[in-house]
PDB file of N, CA and C in Angstrom:
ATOM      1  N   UNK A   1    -104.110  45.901 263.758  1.00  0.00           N
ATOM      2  CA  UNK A   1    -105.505  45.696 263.442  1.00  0.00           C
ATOM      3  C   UNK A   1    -105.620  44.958 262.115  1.00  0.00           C
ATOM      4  N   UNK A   2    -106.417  44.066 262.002  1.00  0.00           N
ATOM      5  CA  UNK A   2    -106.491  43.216 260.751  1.00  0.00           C
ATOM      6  C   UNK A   2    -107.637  43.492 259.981  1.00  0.00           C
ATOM      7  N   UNK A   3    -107.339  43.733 258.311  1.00  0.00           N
ATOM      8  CA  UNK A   3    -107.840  44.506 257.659  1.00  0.00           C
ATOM      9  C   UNK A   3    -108.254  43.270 256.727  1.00  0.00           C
ATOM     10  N   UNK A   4    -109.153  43.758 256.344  1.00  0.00           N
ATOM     11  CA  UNK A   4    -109.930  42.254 255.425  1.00  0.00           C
ATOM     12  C   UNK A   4    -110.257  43.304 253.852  1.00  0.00           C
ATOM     13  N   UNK A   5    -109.763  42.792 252.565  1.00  0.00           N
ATOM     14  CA  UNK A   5    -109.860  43.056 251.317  1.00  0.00           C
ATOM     15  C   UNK A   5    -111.479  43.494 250.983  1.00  0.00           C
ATOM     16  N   UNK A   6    -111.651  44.463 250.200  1.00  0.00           N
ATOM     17  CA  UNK A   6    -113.210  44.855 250.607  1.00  0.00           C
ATOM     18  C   UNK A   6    -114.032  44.278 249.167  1.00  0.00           C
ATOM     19  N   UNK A   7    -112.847  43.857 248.185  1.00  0.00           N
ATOM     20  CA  UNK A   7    -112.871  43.032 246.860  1.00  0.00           C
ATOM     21  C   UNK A   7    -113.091  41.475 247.186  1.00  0.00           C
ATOM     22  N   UNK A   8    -112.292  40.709 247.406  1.00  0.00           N
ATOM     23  CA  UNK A   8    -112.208  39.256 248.288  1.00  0.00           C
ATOM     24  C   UNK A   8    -112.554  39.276 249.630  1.00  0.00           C
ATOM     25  N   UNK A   9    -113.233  40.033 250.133  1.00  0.00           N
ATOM     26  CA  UNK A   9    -113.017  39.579 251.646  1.00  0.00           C
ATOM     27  C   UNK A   9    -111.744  38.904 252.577  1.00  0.00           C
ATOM     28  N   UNK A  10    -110.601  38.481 251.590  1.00  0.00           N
ATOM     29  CA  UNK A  10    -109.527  37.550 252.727  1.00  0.00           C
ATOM     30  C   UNK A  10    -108.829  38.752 253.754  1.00  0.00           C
ATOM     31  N   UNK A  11    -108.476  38.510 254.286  1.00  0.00           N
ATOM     32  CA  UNK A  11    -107.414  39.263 255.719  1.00  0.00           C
ATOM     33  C   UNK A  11    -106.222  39.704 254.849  1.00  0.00           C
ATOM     34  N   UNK A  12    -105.622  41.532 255.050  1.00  0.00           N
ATOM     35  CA  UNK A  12    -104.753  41.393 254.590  1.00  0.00           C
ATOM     36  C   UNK A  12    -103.547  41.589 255.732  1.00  0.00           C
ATOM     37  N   UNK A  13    -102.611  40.840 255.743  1.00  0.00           N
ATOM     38  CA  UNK A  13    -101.686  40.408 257.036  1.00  0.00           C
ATOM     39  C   UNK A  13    -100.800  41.887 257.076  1.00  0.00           C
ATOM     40  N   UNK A  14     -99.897  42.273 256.214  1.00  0.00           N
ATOM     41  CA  UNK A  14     -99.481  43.217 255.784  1.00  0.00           C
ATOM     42  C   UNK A  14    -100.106  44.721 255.295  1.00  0.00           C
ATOM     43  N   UNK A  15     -99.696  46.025 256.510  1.00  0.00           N
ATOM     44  CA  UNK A  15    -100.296  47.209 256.266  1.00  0.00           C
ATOM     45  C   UNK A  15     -99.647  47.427 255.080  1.00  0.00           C
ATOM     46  N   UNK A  16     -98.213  47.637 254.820  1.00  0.00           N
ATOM     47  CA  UNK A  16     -97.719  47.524 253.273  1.00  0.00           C
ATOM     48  C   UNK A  16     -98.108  47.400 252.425  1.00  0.00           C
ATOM     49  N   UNK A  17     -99.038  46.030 252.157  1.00  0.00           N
ATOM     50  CA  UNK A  17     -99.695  45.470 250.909  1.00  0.00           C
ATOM     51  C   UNK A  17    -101.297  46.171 250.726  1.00  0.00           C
ATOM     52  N   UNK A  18    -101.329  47.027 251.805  1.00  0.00           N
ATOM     53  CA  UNK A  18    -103.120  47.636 251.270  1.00  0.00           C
ATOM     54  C   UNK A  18    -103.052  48.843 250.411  1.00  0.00           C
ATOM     55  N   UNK A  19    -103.516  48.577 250.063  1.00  0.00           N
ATOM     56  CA  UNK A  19    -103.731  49.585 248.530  1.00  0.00           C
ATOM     57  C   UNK A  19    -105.680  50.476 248.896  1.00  0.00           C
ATOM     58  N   UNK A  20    -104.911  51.720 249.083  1.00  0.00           N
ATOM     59  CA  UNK A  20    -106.677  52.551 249.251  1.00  0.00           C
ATOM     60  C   UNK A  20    -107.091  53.210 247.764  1.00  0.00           C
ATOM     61  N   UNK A  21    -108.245  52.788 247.264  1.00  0.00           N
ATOM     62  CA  UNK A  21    -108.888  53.550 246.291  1.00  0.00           C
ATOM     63  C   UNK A  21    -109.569  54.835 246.492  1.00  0.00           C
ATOM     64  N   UNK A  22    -109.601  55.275 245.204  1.00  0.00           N
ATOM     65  CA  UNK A  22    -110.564  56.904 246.022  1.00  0.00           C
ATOM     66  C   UNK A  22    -111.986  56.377 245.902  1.00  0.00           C
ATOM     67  N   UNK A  23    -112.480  55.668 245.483  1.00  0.00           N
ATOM     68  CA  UNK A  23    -113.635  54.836 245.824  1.00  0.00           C
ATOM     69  C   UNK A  23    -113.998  54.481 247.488  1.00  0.00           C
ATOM     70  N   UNK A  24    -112.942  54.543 248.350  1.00  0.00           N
ATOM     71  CA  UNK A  24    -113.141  54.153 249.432  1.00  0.00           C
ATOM     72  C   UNK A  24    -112.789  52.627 249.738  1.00  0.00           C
ATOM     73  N   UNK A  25    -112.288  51.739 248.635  1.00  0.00           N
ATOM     74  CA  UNK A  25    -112.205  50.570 248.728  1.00  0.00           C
ATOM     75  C   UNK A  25    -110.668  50.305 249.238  1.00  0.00           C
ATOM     76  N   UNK A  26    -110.556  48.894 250.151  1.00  0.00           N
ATOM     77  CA  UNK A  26    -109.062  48.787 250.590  1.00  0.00           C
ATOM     78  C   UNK A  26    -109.015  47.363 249.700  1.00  0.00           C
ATOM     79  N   UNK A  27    -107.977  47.029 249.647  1.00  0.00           N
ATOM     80  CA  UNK A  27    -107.458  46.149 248.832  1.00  0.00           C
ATOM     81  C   UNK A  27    -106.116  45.148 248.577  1.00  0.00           C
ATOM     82  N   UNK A  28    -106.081  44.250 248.425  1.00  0.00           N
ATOM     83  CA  UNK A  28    -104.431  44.014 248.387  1.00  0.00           C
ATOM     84  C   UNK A  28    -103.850  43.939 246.868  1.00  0.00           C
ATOM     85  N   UNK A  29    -102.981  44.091 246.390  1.00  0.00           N
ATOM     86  CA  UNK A  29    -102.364  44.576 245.261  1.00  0.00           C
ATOM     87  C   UNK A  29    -103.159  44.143 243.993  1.00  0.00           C
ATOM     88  N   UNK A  30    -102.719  42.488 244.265  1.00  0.00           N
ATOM     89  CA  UNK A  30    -103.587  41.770 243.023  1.00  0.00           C
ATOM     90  C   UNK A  30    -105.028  42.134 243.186  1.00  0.00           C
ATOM     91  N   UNK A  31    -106.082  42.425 244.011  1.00  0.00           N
ATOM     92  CA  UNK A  31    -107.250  42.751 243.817  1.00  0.00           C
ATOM     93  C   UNK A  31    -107.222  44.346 243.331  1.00  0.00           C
ATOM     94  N   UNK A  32    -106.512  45.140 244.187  1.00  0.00           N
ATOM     95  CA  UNK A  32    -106.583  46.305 243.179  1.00  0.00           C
ATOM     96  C   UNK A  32    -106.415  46.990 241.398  1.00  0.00           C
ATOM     97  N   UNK A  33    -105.498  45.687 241.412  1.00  0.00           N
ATOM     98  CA  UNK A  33    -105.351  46.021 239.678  1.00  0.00           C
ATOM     99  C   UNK A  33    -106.725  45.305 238.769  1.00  0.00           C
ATOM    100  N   UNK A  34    -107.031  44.669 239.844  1.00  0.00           N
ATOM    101  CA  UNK A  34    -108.215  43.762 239.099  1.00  0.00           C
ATOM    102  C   UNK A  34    -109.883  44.942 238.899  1.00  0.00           C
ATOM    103  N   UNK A  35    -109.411  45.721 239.833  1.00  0.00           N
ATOM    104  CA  UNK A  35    -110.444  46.845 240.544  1.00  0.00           C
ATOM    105  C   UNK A  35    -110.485  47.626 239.666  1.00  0.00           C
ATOM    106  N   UNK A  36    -109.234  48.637 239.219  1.00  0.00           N
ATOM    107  CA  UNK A  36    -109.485  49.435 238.311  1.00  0.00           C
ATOM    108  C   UNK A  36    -109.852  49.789 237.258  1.00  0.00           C
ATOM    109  N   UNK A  37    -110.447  49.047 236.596  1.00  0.00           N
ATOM    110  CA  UNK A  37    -111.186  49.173 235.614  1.00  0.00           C
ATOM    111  C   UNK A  37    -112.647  49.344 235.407  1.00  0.00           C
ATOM    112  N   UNK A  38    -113.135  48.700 236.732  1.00  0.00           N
ATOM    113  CA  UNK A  38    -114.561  49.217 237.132  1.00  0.00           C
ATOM    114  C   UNK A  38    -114.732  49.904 238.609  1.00  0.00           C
ATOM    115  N   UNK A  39    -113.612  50.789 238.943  1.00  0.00           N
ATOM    116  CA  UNK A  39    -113.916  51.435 239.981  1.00  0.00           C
ATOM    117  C   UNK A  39    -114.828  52.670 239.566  1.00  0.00           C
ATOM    118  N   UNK A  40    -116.025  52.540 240.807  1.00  0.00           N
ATOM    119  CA  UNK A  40    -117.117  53.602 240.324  1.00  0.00           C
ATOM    120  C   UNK A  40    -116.686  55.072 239.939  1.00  0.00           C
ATOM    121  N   UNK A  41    -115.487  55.233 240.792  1.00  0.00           N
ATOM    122  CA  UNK A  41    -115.174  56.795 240.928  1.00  0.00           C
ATOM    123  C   UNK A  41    -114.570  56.954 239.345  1.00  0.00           C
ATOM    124  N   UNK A  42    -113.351  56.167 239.462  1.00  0.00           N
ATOM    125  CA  UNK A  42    -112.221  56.873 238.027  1.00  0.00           C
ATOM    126  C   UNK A  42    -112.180  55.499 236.904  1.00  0.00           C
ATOM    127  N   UNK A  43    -112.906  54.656 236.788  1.00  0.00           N
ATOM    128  CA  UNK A  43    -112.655  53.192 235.737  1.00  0.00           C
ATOM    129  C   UNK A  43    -113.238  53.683 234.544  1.00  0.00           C
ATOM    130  N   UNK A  44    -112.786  52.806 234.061  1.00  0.00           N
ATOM    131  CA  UNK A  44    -112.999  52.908 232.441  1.00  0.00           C
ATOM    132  C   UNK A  44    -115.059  52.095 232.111  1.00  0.00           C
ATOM    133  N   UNK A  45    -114.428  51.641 233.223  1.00  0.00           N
ATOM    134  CA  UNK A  45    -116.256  50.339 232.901  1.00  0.00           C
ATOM    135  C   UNK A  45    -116.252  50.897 234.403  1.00  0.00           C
ATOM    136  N   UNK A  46    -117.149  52.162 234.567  1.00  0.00           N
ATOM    137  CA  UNK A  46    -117.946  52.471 235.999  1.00  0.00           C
ATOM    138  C   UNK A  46    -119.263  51.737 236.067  1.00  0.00           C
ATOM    139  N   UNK A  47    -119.628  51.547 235.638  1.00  0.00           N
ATOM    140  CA  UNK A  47    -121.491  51.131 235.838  1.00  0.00           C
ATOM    141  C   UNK A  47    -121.054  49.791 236.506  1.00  0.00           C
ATOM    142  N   UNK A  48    -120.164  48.637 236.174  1.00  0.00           N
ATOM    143  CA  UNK A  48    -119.944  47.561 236.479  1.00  0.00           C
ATOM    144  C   UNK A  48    -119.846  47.769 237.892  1.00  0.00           C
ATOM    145  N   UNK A  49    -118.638  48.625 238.656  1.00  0.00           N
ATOM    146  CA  UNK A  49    -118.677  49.212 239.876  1.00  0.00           C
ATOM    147  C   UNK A  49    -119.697  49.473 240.747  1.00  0.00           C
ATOM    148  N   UNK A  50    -120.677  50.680 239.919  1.00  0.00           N
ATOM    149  CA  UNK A  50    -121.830  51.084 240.721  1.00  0.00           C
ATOM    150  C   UNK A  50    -122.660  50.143 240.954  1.00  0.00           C
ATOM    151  N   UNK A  51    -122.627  49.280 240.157  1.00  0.00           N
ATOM    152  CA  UNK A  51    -123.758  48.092 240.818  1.00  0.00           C
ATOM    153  C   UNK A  51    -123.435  47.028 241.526  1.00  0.00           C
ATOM    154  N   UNK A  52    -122.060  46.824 241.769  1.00  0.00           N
ATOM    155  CA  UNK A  52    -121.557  46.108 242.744  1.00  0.00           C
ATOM    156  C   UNK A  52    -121.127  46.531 243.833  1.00  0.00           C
ATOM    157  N   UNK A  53    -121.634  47.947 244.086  1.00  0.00           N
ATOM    158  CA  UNK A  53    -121.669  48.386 245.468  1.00  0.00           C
ATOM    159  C   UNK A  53    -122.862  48.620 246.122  1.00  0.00           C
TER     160      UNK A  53
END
């Protein structure tokens, strides 16, 4: 099943490379590190998060 980045939207080809947040967000590596810092649940900059969901 092909899983699309919920950060970028691109397809990620590889189940390996998805990365799940406790946010609920899926991701591929480089978008996840980019994520954590405003993930709503546990980031350092949440508000940035909450309003981009």
């Amino acid at each position: 099943m092909e899983t699309k980045c919920t950060l970028c939207r691109h397809t990620i080809p590889d189940r390996s490379l998805q990365r799940w947040c406790a946010c609920g967000w899926c991701m591929d590596p480089n978008c996840d590190r980019n994520h954590r810092s405003f993930c709503p649940v546990h980031g350092s900059e949440r508000w940035i998060g909450a309003v981009e969901l």
